[in-house]
Protein backbone atom coordinates (compact mmCIF):
# COMPACT_ATOMS: atom_id res chain seq x y z
CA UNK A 1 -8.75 -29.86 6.72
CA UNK A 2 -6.53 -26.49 7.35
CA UNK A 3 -7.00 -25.09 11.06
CA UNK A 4 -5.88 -21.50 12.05
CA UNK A 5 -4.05 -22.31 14.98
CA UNK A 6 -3.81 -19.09 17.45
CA UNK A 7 -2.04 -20.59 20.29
CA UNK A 8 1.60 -20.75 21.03
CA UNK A 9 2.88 -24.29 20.85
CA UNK A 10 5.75 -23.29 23.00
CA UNK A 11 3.79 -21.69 25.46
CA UNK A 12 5.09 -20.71 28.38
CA UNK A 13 3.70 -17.71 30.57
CA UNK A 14 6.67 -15.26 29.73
CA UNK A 15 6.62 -16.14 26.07
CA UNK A 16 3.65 -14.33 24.67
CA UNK A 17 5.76 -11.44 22.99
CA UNK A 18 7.31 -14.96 21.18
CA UNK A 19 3.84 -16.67 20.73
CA UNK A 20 2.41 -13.58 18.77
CA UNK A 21 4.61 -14.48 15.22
CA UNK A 22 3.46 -17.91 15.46
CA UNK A 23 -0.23 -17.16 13.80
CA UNK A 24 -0.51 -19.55 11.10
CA UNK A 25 -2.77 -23.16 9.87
CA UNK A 26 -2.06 -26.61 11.16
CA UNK A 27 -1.83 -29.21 8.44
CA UNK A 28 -0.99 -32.82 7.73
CA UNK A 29 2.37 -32.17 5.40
CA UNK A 30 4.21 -34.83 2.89
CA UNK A 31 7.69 -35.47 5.05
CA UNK A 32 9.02 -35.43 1.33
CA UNK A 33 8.43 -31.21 1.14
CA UNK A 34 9.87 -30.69 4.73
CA UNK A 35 13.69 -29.91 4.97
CA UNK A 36 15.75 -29.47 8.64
CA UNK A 37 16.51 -26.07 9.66
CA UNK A 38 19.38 -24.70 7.74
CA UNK A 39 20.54 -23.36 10.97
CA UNK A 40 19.73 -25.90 13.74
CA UNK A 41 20.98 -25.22 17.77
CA UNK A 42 21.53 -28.66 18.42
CA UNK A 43 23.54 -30.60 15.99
CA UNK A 44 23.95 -34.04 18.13
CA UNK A 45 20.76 -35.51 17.26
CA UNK A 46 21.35 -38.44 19.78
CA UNK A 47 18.45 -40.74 21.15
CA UNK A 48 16.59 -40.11 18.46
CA UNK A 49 16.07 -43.94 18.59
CA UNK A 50 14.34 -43.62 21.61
CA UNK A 51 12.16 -40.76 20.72
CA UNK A 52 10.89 -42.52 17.24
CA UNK A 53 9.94 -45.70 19.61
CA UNK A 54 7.81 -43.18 22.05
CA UNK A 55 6.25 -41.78 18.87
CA UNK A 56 5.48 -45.08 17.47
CA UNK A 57 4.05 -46.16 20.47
CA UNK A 58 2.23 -42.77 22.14
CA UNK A 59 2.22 -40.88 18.41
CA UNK A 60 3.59 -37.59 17.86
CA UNK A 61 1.66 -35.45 20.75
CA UNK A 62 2.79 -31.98 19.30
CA UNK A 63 2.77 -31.02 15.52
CA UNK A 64 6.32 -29.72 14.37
CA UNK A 65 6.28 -25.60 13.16
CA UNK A 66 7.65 -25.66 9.61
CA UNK A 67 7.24 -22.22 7.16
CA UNK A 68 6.73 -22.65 3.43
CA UNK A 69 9.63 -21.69 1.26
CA UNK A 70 9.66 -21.95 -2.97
CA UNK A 71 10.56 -25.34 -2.77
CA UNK A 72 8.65 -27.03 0.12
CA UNK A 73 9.17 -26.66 3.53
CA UNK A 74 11.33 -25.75 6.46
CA UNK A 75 11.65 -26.96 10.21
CA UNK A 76 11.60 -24.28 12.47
CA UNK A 77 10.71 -26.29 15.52
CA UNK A 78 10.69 -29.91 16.25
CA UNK A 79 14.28 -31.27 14.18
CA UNK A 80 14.10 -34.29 16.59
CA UNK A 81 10.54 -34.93 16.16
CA UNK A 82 10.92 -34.67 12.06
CA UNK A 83 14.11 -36.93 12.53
CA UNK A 84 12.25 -39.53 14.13
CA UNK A 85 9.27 -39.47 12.25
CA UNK A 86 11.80 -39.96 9.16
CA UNK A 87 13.45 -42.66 11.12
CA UNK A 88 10.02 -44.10 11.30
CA UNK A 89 9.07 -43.97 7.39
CA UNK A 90 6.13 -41.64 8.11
CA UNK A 91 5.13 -40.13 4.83
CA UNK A 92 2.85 -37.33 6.38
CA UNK A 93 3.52 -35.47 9.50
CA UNK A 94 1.57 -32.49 11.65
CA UNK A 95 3.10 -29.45 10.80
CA UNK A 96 2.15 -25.97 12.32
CA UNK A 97 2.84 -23.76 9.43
CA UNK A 98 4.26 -19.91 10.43
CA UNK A 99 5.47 -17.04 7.74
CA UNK A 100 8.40 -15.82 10.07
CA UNK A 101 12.04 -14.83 9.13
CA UNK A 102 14.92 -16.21 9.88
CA UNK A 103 15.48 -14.15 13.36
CA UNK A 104 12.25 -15.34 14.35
CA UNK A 105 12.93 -18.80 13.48
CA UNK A 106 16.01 -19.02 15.20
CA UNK A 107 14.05 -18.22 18.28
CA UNK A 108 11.87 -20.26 18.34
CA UNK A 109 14.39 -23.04 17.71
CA UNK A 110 15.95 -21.20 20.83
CA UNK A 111 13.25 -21.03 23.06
CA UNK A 112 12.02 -24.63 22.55
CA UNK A 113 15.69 -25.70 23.42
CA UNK A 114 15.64 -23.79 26.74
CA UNK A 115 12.56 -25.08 27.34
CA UNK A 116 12.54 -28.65 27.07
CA UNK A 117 16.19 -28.20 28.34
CA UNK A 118 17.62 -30.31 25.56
CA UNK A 119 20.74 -28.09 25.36
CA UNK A 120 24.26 -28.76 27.31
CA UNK A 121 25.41 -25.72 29.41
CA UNK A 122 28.25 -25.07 26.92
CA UNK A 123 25.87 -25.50 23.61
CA UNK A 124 23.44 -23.16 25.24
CA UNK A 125 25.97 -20.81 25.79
CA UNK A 126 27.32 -20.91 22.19
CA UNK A 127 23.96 -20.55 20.83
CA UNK A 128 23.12 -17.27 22.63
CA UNK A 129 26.43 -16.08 21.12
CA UNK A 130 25.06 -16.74 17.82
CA UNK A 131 22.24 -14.67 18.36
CA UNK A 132 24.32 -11.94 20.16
CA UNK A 133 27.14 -11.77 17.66
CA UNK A 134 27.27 -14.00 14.68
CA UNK A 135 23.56 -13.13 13.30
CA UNK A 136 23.43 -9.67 14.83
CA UNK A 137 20.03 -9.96 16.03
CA UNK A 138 20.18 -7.92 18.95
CA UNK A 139 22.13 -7.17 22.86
CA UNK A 140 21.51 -9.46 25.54
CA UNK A 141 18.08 -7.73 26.83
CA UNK A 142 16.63 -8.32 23.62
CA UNK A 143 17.50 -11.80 23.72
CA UNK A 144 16.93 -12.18 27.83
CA UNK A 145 13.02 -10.77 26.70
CA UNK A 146 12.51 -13.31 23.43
CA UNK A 147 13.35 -16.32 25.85
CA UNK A 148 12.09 -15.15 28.74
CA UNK A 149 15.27 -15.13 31.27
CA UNK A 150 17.17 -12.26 33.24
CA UNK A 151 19.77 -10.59 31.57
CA UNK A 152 22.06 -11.97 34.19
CA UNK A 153 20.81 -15.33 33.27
CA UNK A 154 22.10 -15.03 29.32
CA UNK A 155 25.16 -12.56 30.61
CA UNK A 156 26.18 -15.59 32.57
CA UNK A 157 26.02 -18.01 29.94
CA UNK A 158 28.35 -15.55 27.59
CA UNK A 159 31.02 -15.33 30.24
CA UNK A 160 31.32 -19.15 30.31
CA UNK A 161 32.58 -18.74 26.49
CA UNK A 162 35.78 -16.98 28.02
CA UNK A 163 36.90 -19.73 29.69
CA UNK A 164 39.30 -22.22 28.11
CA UNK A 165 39.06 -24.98 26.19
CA UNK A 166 40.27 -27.67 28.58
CA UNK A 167 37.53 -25.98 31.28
CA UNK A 168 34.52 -25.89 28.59
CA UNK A 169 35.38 -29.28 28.28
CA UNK A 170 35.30 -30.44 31.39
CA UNK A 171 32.01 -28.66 31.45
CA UNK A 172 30.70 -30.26 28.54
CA UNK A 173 31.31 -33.56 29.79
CA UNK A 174 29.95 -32.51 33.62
CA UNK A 175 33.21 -33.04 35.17
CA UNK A 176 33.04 -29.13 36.49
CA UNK A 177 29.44 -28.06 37.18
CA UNK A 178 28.00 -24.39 35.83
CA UNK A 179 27.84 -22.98 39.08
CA UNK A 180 31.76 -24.11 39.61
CA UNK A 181 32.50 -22.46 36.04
CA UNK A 182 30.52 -19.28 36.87
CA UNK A 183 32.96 -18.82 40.06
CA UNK A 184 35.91 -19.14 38.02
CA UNK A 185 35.11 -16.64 35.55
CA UNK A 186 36.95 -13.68 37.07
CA UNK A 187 40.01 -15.92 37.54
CA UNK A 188 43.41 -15.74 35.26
CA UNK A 189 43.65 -18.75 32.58
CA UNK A 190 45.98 -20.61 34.93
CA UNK A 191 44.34 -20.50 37.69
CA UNK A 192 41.38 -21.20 36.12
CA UNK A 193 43.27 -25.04 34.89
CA UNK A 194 44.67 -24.59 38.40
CA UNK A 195 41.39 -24.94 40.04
CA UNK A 196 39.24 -27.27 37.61
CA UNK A 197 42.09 -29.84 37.61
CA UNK A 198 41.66 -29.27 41.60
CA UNK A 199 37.57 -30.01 41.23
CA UNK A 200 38.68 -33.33 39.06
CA UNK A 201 41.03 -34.62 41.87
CA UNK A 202 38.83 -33.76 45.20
CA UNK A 203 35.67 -33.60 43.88
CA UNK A 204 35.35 -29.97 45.37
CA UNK A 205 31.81 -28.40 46.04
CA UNK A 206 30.85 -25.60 44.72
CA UNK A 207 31.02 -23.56 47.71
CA UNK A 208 34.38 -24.89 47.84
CA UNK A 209 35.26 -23.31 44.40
CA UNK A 210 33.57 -20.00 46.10
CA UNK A 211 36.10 -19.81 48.87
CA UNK A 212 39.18 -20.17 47.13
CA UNK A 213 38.05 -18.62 44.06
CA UNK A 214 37.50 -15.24 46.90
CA UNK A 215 41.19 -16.29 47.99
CA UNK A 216 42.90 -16.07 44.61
CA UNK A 217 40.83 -12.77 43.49
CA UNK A 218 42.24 -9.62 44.95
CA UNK A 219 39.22 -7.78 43.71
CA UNK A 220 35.48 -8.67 42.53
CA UNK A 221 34.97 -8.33 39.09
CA UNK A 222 32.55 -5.55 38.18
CA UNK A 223 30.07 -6.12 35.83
CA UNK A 224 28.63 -3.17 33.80
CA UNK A 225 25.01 -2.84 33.83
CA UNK A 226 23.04 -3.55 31.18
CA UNK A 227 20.48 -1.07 30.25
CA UNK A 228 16.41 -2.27 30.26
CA UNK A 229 14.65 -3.48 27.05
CA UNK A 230 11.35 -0.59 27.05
CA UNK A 231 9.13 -2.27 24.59
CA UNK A 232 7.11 0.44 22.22
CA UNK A 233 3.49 0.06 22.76
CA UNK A 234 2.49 -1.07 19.62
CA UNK A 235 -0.01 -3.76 19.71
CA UNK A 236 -2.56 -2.66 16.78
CA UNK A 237 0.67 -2.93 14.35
CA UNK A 238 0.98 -6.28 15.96
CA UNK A 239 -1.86 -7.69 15.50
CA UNK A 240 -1.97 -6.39 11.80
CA UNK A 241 1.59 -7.64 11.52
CA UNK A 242 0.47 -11.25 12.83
CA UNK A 243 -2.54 -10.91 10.40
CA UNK A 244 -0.34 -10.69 7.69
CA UNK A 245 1.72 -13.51 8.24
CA UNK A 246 -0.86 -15.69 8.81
CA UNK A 247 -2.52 -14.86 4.95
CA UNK A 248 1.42 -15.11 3.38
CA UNK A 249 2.06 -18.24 5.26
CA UNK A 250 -1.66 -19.28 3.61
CA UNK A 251 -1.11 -18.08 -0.05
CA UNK A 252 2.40 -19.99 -0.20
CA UNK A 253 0.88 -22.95 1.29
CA UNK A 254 -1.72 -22.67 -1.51
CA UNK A 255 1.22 -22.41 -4.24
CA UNK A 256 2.82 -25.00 -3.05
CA UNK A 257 -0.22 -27.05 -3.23
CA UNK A 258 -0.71 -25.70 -6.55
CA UNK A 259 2.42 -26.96 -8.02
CA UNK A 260 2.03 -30.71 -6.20
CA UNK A 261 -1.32 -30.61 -8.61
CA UNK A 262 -0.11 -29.23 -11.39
CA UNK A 263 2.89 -31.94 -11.51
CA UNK A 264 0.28 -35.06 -11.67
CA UNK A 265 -1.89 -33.41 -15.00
CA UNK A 266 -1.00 -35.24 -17.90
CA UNK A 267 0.95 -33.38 -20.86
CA UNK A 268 -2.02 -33.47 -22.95
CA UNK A 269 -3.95 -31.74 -20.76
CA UNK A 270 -1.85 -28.16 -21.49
CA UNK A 271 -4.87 -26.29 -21.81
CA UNK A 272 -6.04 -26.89 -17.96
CA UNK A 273 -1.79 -27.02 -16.86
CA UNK A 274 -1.82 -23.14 -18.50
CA UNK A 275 -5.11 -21.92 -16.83
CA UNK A 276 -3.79 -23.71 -13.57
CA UNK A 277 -0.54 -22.39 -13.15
CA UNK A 278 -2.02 -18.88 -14.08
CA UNK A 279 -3.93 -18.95 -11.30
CA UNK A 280 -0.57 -19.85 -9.66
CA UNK A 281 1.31 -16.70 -10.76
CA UNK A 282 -1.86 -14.51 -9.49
CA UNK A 283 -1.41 -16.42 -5.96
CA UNK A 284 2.69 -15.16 -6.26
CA UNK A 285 1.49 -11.59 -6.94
CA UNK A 286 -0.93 -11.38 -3.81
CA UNK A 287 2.04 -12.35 -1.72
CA UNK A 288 4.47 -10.40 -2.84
CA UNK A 289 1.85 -7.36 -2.37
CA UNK A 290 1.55 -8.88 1.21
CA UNK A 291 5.05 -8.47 1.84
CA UNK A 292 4.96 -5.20 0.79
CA UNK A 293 2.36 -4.49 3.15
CA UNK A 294 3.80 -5.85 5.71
CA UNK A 295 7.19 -4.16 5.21
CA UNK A 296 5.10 -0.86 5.63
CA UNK A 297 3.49 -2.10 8.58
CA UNK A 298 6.85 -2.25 10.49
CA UNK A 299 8.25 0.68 8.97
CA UNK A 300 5.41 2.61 10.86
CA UNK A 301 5.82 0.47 14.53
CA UNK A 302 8.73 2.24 14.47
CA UNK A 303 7.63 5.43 14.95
């Protein structure tokens, strides 16, 4: 049976501007339909061993988010959890099923990283680059508000990016610790090796790194400030917005359903096959009229 699932299963007290896209039905899916993300943040999938034996034993406590696409379905949330249940032959898994985009998804693939702090320093840090730069999906307060950090917090992780290769991977590996890294920042490329070759040898403490990095600088480094995300107030588009997506994500499900049927009726049978997949096309043409709505919808938030 379909439930409309309202909460956030990333929840987390600063995420509810996050939690609102995830309106959508909860659903035992065929692992067959469901695909990885196209765009995952981790791509070292290790101990997945491990996690299939804790889901074999303790079952899979949290259902992964997927959202429908023409041909089945896609993780947004959970690529471990889907590996594993592969891993484990499953041939149904608990899927929370969203209509979001792609900038949404990559969020929430985001924000589940952060939060189950799954991510090394330096893959974090490459990952909020993504979002900064490579997709172009906003600054760094519009990413500090979807994951619910400081703007210093993500700033910080962008400046490790600067530092060279050798130093990223020492960092990597642990050998130099964030806070060392952060210190070092300011510092010129050699003596930047200088110093983390110096950390390797004597094992220096961070408040070590502090005093000679304020030896070697003849100046602070100043930081420009970065000016405050001022959300619109907007919540009755919202909520029509999350409305929406929760009756696409619905309809699609229902196509796709449609066509798993449709596959199984015997040749002969062309009569009910035509009347069927009719019924099909009529299913396309209500959500393309939803998207349509909706792409009004947030045409008009922005005024």
């Amino acid at each position: 049976m379909w439930l409309e699932a309202y909460n956030c299963l990333l929840w987390h007290p600063s995420q509810t501007l996050i939690c609102k896209h995830l309106a959508g039905i909860v659903d035992e899916m065929d692992l067959s339909r469901i695909r990885g993300a196209h765009n995952p943040i981790r791509q070292n999938l290790e101990g997945i061993d491990g996690l299939a034996a804790s889901i074999q034993d303790q079952g899979l406590l949290n259902p992964i988010v997927v959202r429908p696409l023409e041909d089945g379905y896609e993780v947004v949330a959970g690529n471990r959890r889907y590996a594993a249940c592969k891993r484990l032959h499953w041939t149904k898994i608990p899927c929370h099923i969203v209509e979001v985009d792609d900038k949404v998804a990559f969020e929430l693939s985001l924000t589940e990283n952060i939060q189950h702090d799954t991510l090394s320093v330096v893959e974090t840090a490459r990952s909020f680059k993504k979002y900064v730069d490579e997709f172009g999906y906003g600054g760094i307060s519009e990413l500090a508000r979807k994951i619910g950090k400081s703007e210093q917090y993500v700033s910080q992780y962008l400046q490790i990016l600067k530092l060279p290769a050798d130093l990223l991977e020492r960092l990597s590996t642990r050998v130099v610790t964030l806070s060392q890294a952060r210190e070092m920042t300011g510092l010129a490329i050699e003596d930047q090796l200088a110093l983390a070759e110096d950390i390797t040898k004597n094992n220096l403490s961070s408040r070590a790194v502090r005093r000679i990095v304020a030896e070697i600088k003849s100046a602070e480094a100043q930081a420009g400030p970065f000016s405050p995300y001022t959300e619109k107030s907007a919540q009755r588009m919202q909520q029509i917005e999350r409305t929406l997506n929760k009756c696409i994500a619905s309809l699609k499900t229902s196509m796709l359903r449609f066509d798993e049927i449709i596959e199984q009726i015997d040749e002969d049978e062309w009569i009910l096959r035509e009347t069927l997949t009719d019924h099909r096309r009529q299913l396309h043409k209500q959500v393309d009229s939803l998207l349509k709505l909706r792409k009004r919808v947030a045409q008009l938030s922005q005024f």
